[in-house]
Structures are given as structure tokens and as C-alpha cells.
N, C-alpha and C. Protein backbone atom coordinates (compact mmCIF):
# COMPACT_ATOMS: atom_id res chain seq x y z
N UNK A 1 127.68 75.53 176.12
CA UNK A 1 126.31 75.55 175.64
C UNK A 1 126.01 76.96 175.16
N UNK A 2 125.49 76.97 173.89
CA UNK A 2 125.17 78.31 173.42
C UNK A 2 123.66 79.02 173.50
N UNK A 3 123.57 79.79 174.00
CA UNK A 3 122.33 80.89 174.26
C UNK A 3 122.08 81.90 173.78
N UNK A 4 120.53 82.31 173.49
CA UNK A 4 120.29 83.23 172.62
C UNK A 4 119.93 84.85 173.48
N UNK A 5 119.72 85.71 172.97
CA UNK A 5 119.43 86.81 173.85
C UNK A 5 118.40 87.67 173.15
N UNK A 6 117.14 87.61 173.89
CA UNK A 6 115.89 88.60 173.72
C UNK A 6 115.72 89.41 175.00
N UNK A 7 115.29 90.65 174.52
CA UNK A 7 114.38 92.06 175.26
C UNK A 7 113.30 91.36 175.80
N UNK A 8 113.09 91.72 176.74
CA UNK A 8 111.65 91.86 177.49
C UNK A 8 110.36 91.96 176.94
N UNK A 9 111.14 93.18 176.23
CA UNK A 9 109.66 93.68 175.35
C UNK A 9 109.37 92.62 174.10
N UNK A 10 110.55 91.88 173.78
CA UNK A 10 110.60 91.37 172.68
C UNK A 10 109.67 89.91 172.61
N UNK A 11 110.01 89.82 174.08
CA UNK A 11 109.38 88.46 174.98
C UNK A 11 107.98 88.45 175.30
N UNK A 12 107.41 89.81 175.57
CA UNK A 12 105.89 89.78 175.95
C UNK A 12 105.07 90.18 174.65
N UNK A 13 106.21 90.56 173.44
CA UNK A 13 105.30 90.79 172.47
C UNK A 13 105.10 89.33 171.37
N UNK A 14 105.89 88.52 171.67
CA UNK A 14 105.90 87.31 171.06
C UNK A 14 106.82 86.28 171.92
N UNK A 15 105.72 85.29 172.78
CA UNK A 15 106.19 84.67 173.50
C UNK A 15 106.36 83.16 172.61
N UNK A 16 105.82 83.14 171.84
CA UNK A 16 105.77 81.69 170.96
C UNK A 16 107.21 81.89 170.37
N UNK A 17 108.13 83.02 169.64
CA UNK A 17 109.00 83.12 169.39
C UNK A 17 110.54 82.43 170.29
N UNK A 18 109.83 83.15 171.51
CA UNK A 18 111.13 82.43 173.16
C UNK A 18 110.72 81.49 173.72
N UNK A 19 109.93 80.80 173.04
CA UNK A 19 109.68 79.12 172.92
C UNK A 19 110.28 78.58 172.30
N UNK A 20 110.13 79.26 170.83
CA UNK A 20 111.31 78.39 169.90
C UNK A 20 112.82 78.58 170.08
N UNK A 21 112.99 79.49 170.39
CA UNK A 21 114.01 79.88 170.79
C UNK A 21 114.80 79.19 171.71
N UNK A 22 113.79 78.70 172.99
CA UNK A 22 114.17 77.85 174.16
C UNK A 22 114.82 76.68 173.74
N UNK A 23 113.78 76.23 172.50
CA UNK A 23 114.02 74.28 172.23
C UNK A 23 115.41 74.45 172.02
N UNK A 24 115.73 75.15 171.72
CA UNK A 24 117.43 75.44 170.93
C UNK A 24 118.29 75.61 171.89
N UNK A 25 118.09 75.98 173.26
CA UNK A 25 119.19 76.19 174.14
C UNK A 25 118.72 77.38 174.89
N UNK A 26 119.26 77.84 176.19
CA UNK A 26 118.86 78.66 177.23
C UNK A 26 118.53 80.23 176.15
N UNK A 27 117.41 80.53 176.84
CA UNK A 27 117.09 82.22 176.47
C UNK A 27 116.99 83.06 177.44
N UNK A 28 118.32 83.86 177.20
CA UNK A 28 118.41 84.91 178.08
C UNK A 28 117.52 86.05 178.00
N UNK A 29 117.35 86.46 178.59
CA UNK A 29 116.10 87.87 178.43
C UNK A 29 116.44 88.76 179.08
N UNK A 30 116.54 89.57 178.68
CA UNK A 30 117.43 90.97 178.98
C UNK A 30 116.36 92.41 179.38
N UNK A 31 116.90 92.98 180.38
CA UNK A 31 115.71 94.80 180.83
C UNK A 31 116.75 95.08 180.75
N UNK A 32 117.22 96.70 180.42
CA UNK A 32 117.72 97.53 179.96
C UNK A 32 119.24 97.12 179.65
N UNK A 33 119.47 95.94 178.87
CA UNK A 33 120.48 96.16 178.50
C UNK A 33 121.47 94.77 179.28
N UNK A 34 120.81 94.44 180.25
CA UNK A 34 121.17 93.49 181.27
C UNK A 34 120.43 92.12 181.69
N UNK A 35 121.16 91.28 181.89
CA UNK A 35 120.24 89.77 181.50
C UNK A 35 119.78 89.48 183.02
N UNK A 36 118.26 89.53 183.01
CA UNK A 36 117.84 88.91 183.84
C UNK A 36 116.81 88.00 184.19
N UNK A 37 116.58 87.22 183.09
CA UNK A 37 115.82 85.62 183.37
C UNK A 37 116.62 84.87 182.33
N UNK A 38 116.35 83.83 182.30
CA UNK A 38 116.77 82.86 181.33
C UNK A 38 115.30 81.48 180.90
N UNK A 39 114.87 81.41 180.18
CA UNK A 39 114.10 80.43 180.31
C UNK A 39 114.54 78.90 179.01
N UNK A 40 114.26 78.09 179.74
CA UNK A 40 114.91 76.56 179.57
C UNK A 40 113.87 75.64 179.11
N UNK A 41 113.74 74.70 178.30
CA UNK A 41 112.80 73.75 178.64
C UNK A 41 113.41 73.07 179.76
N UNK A 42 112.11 72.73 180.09
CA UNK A 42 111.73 71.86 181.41
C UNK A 42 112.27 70.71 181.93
N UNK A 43 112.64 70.25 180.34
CA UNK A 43 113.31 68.50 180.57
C UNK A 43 114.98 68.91 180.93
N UNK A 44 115.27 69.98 179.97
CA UNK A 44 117.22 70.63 180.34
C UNK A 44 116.97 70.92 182.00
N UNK A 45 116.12 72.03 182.24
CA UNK A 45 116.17 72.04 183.30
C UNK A 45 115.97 70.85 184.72
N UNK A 46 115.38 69.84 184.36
CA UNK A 46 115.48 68.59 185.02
C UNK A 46 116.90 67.96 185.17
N UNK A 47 116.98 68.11 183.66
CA UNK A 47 118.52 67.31 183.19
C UNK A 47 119.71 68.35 183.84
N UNK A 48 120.12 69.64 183.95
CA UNK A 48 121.11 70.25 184.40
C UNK A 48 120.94 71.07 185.74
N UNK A 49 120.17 71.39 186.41
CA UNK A 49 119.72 71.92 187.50
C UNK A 49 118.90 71.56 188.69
N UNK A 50 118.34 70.57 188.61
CA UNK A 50 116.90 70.23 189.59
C UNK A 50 117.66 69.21 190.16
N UNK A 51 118.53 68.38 189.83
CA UNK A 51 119.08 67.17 190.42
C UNK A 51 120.32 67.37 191.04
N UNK A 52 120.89 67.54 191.81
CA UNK A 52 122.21 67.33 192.10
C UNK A 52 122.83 66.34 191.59
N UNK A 53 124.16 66.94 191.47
CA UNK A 53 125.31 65.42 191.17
C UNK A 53 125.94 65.92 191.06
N UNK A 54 127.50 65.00 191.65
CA UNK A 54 128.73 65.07 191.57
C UNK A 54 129.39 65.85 190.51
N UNK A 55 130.60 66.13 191.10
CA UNK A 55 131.52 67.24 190.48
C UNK A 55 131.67 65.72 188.82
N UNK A 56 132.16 64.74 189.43
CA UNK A 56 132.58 63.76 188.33
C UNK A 56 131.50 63.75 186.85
N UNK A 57 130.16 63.67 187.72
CA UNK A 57 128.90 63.61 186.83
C UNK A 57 129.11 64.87 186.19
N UNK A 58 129.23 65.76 186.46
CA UNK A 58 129.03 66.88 185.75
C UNK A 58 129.81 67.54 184.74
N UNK A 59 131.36 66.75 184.95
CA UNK A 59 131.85 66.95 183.76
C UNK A 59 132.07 65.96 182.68
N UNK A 60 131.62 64.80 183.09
CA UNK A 60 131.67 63.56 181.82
C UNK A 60 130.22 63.84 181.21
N UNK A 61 129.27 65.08 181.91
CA UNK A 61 128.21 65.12 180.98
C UNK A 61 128.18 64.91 179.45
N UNK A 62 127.32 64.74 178.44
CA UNK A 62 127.58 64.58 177.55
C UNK A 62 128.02 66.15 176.60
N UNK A 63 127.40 67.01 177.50
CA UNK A 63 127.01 68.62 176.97
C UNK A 63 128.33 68.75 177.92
N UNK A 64 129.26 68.87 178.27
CA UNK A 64 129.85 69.40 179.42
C UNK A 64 131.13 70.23 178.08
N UNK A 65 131.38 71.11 178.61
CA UNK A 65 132.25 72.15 177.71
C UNK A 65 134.08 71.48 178.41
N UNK A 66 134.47 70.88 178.89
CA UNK A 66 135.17 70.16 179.82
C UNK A 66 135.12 68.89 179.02
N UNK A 67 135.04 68.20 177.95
CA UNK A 67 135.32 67.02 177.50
C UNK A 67 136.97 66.56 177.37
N UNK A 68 138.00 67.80 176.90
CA UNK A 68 138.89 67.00 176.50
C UNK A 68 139.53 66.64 177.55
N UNK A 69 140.60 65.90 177.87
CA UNK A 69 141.44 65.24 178.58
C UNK A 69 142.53 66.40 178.61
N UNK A 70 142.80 66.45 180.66
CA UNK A 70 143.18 67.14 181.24
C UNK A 70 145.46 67.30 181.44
N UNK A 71 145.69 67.59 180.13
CA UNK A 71 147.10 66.97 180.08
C UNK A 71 148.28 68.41 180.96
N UNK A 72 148.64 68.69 181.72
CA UNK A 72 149.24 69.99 182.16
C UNK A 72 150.38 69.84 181.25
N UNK A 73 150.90 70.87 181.35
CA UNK A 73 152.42 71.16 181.26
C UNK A 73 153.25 70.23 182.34
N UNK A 74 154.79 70.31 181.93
CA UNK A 74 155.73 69.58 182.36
C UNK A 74 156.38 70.52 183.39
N UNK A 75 156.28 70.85 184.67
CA UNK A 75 157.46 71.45 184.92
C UNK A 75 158.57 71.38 185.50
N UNK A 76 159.75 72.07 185.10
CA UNK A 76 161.16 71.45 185.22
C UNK A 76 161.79 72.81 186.70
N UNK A 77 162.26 72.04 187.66
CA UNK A 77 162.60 72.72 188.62
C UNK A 77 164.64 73.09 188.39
N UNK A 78 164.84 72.91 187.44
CA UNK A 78 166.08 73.27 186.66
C UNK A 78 166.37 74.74 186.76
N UNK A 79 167.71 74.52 187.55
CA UNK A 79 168.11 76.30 187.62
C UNK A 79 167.08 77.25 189.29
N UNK A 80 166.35 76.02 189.77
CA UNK A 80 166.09 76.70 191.17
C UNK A 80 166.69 76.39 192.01
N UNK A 81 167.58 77.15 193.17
CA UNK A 81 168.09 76.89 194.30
C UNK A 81 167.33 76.71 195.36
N UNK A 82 167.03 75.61 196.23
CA UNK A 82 166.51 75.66 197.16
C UNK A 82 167.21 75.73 198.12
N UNK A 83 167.16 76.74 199.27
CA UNK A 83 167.97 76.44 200.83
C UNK A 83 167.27 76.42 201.93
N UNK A 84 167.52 75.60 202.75
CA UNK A 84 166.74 75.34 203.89
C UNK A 84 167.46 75.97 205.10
């Protein structure tokens, strides 16, 4: 999920701006340089935070960055000696 990043100052001088900003995805808000709020609409925040659910739920989300199918590598124990 992609997020935008505004100043503090940037935030109290135009808050209608990190509204619009919000509808679009989390807004980080940053004091000196360093992020410390984020503000969400209300319904994301319902939808990704306020509810618990399962590890399963959370990655078949529809937003979940975790969609593709989980294929590993093959590995070949060829050429290891084991001794007991």
C-alpha cells in the first residue's frame, strides 16, 4: 500500500489538503524529519486495524502485498555427507 508524506507544519496549515491526501491512502506526517502520525480514513481504518483477524485473512486480503503464490526453491541435499 502506498503512502504519502506531509510536515506538520504542512498539515496545520492546510488540513483539507491531508484529507485529500488521506482518501488516497495512509498520510504520514512527519516533525523534524521523522514520521510520526499517520492519518487514515476511518472506513481503512475499520477495514485494516480495528478488527482482528487471522494470519490467513490477512493475507488473502484483497490489498495484501502477499498475493502471489508461495513457490520455494528446490533443494537438493547432493554432495552432503551426513554421519551419525
Amino acid at each position: 500500500m502506498a503512502y504519502a508524506l506531509m510536515t506538520s507544519a504542512d498539515f496545520n496549515q492546510n488540513p483539507s489538503k491531508a484529507k485529500k491526501a488521506a482518501n488516497e491512502g495512509p498520510l504520514v506526517i512527519t516533525e523534524h524529519g521523522e514520521a510520526s502520525y499517520v492519518l487514515v480514513r476511518y472506513s481503512d481504518f475499520e477495514n485494516n486495524w480495528k478488527k482482528s483477524r487471522s494470519l490467513y485473512d490477512a493475507l488473502r486480503h484483497k490489498d495484501s502485498r502477499f498475493d502471489d503464490d508461495f513457490t520455494p526453491e528446490r533443494v537438493s541435499f547432493e554432495g552432503r555427507d551426513v554421519e551419525f
